[in-house]
PDB file of N, CA and C in Angstrom:
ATOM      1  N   UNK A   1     -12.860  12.641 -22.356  1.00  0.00           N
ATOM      2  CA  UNK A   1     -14.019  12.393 -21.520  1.00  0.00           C
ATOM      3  C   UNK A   1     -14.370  13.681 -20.774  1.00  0.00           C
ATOM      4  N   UNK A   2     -15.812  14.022 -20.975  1.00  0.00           N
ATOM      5  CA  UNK A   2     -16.353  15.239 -19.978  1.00  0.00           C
ATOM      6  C   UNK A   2     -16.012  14.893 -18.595  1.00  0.00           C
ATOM      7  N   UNK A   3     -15.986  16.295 -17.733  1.00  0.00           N
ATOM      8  CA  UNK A   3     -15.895  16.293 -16.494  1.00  0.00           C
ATOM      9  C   UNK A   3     -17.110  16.173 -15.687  1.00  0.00           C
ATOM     10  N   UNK A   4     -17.980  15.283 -14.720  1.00  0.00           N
ATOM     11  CA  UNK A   4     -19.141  15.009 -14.225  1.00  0.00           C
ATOM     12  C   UNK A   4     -19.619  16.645 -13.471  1.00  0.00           C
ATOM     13  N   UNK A   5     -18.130  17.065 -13.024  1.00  0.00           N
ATOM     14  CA  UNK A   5     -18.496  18.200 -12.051  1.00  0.00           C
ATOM     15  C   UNK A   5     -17.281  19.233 -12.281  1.00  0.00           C
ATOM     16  N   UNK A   6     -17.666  20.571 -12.132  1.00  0.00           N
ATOM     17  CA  UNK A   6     -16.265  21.414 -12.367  1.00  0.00           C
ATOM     18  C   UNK A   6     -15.650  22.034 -11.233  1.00  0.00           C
ATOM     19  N   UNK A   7     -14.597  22.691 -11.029  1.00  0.00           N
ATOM     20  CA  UNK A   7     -13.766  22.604 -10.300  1.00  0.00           C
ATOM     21  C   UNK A   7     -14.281  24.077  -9.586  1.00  0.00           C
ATOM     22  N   UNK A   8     -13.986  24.780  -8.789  1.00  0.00           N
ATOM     23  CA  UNK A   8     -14.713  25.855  -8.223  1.00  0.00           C
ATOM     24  C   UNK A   8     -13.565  27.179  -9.561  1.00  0.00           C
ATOM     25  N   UNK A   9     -13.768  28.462  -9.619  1.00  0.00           N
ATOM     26  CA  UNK A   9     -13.144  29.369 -10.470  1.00  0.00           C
ATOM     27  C   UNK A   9     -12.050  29.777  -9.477  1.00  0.00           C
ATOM     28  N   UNK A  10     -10.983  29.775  -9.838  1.00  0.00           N
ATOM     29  CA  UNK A  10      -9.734  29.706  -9.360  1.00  0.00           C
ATOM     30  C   UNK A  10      -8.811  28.601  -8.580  1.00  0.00           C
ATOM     31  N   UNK A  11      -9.289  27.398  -8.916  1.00  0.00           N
ATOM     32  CA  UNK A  11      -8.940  26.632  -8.332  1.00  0.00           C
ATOM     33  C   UNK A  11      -7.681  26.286  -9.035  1.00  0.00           C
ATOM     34  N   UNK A  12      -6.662  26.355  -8.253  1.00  0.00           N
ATOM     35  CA  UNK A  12      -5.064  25.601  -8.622  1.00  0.00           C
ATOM     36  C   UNK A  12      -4.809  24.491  -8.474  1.00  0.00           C
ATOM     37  N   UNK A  13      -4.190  23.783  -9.357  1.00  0.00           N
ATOM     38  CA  UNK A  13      -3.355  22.338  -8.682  1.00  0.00           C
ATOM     39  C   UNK A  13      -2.442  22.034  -7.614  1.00  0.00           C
ATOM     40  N   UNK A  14      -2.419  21.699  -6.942  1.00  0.00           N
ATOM     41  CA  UNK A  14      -1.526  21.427  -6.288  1.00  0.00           C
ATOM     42  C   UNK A  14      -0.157  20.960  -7.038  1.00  0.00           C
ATOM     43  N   UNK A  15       0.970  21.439  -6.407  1.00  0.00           N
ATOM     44  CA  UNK A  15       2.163  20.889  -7.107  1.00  0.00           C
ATOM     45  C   UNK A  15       2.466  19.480  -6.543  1.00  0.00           C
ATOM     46  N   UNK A  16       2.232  18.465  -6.123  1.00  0.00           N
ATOM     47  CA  UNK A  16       2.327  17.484  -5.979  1.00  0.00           C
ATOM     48  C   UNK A  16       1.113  16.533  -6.882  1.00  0.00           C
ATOM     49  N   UNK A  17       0.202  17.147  -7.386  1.00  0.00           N
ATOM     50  CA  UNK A  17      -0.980  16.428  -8.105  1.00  0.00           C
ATOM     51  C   UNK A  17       0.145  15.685  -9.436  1.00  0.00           C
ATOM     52  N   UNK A  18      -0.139  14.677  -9.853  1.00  0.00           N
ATOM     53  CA  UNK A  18       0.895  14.032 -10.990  1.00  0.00           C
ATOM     54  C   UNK A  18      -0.439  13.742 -12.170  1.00  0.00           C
ATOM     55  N   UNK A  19      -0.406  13.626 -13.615  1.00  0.00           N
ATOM     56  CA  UNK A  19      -1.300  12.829 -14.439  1.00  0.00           C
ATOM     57  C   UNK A  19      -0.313  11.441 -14.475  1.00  0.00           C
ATOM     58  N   UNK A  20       0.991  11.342 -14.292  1.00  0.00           N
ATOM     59  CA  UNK A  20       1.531   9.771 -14.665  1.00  0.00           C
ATOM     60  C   UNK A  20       0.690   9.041 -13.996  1.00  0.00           C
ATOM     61  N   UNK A  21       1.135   7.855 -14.859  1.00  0.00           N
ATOM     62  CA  UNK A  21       0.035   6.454 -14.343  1.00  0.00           C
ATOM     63  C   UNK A  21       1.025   5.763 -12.719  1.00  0.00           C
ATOM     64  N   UNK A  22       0.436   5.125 -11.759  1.00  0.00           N
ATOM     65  CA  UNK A  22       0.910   4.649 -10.638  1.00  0.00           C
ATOM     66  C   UNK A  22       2.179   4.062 -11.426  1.00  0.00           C
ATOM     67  N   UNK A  23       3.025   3.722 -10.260  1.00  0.00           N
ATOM     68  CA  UNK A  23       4.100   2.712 -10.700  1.00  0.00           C
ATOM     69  C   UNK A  23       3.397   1.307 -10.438  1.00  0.00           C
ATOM     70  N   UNK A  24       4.376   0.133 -11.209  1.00  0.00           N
ATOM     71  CA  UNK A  24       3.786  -1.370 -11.174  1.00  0.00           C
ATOM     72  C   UNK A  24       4.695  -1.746  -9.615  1.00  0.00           C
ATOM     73  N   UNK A  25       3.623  -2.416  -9.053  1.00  0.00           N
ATOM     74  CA  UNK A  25       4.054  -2.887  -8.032  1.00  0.00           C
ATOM     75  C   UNK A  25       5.129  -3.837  -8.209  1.00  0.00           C
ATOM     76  N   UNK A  26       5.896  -3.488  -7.036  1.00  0.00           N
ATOM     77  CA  UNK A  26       6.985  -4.706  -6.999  1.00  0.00           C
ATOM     78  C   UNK A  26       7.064  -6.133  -6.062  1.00  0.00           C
ATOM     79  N   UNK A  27       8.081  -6.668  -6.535  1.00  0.00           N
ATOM     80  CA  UNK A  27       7.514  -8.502  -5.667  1.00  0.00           C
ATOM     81  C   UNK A  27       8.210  -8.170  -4.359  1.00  0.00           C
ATOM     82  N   UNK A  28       7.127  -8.799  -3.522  1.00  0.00           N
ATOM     83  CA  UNK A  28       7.977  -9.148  -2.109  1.00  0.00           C
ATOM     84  C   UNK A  28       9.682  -9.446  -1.788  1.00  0.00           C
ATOM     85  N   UNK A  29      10.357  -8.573  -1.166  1.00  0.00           N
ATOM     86  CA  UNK A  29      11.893  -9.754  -0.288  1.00  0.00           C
ATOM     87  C   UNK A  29      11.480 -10.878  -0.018  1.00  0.00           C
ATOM     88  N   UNK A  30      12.149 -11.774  -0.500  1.00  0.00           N
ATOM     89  CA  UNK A  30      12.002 -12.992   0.250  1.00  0.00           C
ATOM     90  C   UNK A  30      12.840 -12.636   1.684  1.00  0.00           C
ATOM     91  N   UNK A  31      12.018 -13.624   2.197  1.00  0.00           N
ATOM     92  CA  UNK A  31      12.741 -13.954   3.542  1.00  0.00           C
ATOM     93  C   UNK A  31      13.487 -14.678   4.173  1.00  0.00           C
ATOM     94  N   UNK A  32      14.960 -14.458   4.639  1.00  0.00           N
ATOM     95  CA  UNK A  32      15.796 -15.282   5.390  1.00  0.00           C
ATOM     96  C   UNK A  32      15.202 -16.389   5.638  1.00  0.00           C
ATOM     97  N   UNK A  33      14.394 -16.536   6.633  1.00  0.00           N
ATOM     98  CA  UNK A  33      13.647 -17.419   7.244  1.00  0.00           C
ATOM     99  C   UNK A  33      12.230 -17.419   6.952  1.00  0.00           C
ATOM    100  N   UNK A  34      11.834 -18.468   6.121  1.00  0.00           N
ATOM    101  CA  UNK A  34      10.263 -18.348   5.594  1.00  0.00           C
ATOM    102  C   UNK A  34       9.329 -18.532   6.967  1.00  0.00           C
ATOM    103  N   UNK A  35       9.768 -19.688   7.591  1.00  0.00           N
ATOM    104  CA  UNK A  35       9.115 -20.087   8.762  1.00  0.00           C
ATOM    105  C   UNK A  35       9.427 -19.025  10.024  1.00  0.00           C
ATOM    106  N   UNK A  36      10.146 -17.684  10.234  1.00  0.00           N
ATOM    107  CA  UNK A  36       9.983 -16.824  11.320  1.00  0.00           C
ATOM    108  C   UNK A  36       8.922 -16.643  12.132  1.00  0.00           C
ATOM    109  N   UNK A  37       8.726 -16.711  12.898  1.00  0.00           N
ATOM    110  CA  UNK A  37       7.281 -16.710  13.520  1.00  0.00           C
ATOM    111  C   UNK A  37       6.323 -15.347  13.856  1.00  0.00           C
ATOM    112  N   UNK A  38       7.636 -14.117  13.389  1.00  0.00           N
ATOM    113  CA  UNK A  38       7.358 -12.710  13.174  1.00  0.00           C
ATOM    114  C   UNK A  38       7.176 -12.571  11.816  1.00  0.00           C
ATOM    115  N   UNK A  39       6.352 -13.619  11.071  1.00  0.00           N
ATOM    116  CA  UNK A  39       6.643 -12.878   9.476  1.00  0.00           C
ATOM    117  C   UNK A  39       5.345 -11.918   9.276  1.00  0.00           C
ATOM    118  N   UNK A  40       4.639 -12.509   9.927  1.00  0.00           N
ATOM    119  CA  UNK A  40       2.986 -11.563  10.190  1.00  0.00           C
ATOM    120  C   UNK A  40       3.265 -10.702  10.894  1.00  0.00           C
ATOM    121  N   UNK A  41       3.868 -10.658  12.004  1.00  0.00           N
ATOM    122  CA  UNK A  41       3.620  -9.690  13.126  1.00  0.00           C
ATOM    123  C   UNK A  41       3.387 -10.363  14.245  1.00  0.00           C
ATOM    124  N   UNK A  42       2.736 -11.817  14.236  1.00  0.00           N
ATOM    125  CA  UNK A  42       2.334 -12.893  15.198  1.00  0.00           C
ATOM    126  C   UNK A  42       3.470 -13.858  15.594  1.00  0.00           C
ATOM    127  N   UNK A  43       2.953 -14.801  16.614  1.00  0.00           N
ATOM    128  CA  UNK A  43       3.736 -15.244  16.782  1.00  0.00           C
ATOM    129  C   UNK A  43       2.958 -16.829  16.894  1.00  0.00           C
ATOM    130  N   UNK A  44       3.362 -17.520  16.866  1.00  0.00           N
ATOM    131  CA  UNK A  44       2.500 -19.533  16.917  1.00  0.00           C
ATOM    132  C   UNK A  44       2.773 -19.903  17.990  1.00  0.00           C
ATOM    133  N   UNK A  45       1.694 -20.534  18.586  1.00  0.00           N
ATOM    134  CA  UNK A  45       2.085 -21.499  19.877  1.00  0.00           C
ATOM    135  C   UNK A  45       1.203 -22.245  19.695  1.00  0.00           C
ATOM    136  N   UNK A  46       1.987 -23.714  19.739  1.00  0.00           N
ATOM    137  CA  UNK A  46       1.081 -24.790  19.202  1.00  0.00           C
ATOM    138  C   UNK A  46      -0.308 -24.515  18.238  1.00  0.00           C
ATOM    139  N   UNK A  47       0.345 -23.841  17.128  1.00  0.00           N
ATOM    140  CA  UNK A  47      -0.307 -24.076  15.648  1.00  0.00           C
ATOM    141  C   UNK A  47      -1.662 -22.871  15.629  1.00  0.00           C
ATOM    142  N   UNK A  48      -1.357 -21.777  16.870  1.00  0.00           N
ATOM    143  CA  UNK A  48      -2.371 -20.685  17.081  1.00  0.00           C
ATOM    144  C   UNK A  48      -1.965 -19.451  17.174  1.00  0.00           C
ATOM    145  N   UNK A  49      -1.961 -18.706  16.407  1.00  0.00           N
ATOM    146  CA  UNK A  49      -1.498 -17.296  16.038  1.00  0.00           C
ATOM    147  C   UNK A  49      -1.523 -16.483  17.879  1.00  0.00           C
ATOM    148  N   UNK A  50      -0.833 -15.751  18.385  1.00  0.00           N
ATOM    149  CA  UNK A  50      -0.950 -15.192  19.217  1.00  0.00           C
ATOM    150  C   UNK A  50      -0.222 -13.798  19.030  1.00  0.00           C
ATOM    151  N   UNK A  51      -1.115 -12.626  19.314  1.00  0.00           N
ATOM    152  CA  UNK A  51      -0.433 -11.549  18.956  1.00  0.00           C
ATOM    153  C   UNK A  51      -0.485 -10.741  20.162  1.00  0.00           C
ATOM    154  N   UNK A  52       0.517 -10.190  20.780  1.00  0.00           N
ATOM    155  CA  UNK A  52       0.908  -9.747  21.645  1.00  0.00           C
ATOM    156  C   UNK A  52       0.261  -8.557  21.888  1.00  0.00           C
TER     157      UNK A  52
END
């Protein structure tokens, strides 16, 4: 595939630039406690998110 736009003349890569494809995401930890009331970050009081 052509390039839409070119790069300026002397332009280097950076050594951190990669062509590999992303990695596949991985599944959540489950959690000790599904019901924690910190699993968001929030906390419930009577059935209403409250965040500190």
């Amino acid at each position: 595939m052509e390039r839409a736009t070119q790069r300026p003349p002397g332009f280097k890569k950076p050594a951190n630039w990669t062509t590999d494809p992303a990695p596949e995401p991985r599944a959540p930890e489950p959690l000790d406690d599904p019901l924690d009331p910190t699993r968001f970050g929030d906390w419930e009081h009577k059935g209403i998110a409250v965040d500190f």
